[in-house]
Structure formats: C-alpha cells, structure tokens
C-alpha atoms as a PDB file:
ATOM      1  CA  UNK A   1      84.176 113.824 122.638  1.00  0.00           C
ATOM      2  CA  UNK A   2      85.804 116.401 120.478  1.00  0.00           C
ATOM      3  CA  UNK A   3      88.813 114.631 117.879  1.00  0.00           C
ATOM      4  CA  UNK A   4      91.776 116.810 117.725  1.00  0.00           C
ATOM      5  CA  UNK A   5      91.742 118.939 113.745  1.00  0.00           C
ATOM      6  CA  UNK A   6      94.532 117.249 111.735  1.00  0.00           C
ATOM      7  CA  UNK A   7      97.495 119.621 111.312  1.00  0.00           C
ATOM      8  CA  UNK A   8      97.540 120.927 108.060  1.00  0.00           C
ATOM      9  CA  UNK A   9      99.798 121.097 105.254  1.00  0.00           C
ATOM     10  CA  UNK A  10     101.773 117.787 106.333  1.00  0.00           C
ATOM     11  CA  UNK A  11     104.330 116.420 104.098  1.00  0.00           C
ATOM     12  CA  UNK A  12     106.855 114.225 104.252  1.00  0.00           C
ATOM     13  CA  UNK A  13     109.776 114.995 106.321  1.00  0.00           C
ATOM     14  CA  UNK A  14     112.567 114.157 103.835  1.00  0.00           C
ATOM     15  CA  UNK A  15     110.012 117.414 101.926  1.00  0.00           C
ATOM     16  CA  UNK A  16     110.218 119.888 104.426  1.00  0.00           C
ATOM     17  CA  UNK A  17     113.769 119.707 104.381  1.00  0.00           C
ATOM     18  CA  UNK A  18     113.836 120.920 100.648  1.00  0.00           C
ATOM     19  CA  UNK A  19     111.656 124.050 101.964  1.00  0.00           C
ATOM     20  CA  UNK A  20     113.945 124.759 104.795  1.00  0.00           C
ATOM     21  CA  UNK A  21     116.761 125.849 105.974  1.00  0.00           C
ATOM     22  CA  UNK A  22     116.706 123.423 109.080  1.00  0.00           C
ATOM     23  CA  UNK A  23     118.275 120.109 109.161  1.00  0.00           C
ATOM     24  CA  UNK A  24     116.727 116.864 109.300  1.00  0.00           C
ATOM     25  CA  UNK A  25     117.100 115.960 112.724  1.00  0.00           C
ATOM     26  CA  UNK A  26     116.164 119.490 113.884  1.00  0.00           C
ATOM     27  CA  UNK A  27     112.585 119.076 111.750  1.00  0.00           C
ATOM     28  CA  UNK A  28     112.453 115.486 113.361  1.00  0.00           C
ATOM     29  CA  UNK A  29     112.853 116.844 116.893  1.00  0.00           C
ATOM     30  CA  UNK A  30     110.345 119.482 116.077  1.00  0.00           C
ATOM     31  CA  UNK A  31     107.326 116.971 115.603  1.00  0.00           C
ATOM     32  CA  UNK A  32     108.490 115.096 118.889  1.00  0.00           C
ATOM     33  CA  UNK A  33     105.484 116.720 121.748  1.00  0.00           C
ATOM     34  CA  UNK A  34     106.259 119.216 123.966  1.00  0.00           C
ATOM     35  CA  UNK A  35     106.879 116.220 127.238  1.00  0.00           C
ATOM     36  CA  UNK A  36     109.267 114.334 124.667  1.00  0.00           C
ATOM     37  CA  UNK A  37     111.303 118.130 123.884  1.00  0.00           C
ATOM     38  CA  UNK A  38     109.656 119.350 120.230  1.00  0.00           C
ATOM     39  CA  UNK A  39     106.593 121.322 119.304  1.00  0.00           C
ATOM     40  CA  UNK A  40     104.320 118.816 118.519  1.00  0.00           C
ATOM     41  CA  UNK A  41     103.838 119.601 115.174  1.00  0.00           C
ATOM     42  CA  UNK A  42     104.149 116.033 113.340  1.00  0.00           C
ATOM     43  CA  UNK A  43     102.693 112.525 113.129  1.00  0.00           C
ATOM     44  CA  UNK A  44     104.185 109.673 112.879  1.00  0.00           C
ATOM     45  CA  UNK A  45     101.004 106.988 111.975  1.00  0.00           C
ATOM     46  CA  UNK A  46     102.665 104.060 113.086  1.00  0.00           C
ATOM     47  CA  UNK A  47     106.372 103.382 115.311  1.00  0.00           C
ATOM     48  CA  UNK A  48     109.041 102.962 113.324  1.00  0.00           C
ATOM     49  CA  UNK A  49     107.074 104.651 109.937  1.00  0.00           C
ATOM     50  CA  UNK A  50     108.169 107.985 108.320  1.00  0.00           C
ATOM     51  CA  UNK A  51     107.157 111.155 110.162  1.00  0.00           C
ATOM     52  CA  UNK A  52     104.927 113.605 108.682  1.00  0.00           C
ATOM     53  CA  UNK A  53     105.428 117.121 109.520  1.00  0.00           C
ATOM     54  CA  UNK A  54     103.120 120.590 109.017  1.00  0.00           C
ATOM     55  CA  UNK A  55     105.267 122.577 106.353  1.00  0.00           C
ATOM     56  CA  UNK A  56     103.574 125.565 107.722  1.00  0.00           C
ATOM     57  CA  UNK A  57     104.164 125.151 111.309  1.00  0.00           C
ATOM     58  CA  UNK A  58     107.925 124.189 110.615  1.00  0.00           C
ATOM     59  CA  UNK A  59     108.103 127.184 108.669  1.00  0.00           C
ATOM     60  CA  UNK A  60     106.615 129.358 111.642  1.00  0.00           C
ATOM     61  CA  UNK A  61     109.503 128.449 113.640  1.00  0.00           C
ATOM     62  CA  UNK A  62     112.375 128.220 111.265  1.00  0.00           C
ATOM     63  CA  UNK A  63     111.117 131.765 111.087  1.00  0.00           C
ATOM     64  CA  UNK A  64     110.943 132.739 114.477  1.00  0.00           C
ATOM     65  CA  UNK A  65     106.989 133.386 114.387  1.00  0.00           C
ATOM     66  CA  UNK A  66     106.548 132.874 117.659  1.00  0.00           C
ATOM     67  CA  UNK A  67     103.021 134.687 117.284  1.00  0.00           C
ATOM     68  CA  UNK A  68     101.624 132.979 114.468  1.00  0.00           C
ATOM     69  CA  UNK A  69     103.575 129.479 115.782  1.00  0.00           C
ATOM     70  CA  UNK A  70     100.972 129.837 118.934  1.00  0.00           C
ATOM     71  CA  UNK A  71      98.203 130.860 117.069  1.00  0.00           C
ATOM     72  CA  UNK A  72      98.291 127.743 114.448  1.00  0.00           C
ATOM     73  CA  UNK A  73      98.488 125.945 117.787  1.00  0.00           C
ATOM     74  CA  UNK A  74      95.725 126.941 118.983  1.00  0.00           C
ATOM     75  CA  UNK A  75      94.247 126.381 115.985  1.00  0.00           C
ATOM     76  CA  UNK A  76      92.932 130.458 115.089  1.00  0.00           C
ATOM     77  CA  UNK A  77      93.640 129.055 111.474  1.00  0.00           C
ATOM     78  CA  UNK A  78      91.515 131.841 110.286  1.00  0.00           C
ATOM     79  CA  UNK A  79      94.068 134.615 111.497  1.00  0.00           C
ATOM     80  CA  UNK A  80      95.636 136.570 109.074  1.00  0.00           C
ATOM     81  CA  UNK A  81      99.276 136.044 110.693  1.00  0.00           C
ATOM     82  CA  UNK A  82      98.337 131.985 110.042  1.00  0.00           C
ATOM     83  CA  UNK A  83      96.944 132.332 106.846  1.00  0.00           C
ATOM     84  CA  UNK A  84     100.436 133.724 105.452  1.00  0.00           C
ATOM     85  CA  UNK A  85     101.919 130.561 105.777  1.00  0.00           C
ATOM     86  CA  UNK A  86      99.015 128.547 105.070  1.00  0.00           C
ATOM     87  CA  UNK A  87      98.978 129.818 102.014  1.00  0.00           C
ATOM     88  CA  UNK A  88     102.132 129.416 100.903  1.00  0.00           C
ATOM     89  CA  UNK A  89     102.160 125.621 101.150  1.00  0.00           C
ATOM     90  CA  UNK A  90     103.965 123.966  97.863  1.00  0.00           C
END
C-alpha cells in the first residue's frame, strides 16, 4: 500500500503567518481538506494540537499560483514552477 509523501516545508502555523500576508484563520482554513472547505495543505498530529502547515504551499496560494499550487499537489516536486518555492523555504 503506497503511504502518502509528507508535505514539505511544514512549520508551525503561528510561522507562516510571519511569512505571509494572510491571516491566521485564513492559513488555518487553508490546511482544513478539500470536504471540510481548505486545500489540504496542513497536519494537525493529534485533535486539539497545533497545526502544521507547508510554507510553500501557503505561499503558492497567497500568491495566486494556481499552476504550481496543483502541481505541488500532485506532488511533480521536481517541476521547476515547484521548485521556486521550495526553495525559498526560511
């Protein structure tokens, strides 16, 4: 059975919100899955514990990057619109 890759680049969310311009509750609603209304793009290891969010995903959409948002997604890590923010992580 094939385990889902770990999102990269996750930090904590009270982080992200010194990289971005976004509020906390937006970033929060962001890492909620798509059935529950976000992007699916934290973790939150245990109910009621901090959430951890991917810094570069986050930034994908606080940039509008809807092209690289569904790339890192499907996880083409390796593409060069990915990489940009991959690479950028803090």
């Amino acid at each position: 059975m094939n385990q889902p890759r770990p999102l990269p680049g996750l930090v904590k969310l009270s982080t992200a919100v010194r990289y971005l311009p976004e509020s906390k509750e937006t970033l929060r609603r962001w890492c909620l899955s798509k059935a529950d209304g976000g992007y699916g793009i934290g973790v939150q290891r245990e109910h009621n514990k901090p959430w951890l969010i991917s810094l570069p995903a986050a930034r994908m959409l606080s940039a509008c990057d809807r092209e690289a948002f569904m790339r890192f997604k499907r996880g083409e890590w390796d593409d060069p619109t990915v990489q940009g923010y991959l690479g950028s992580l803090p």
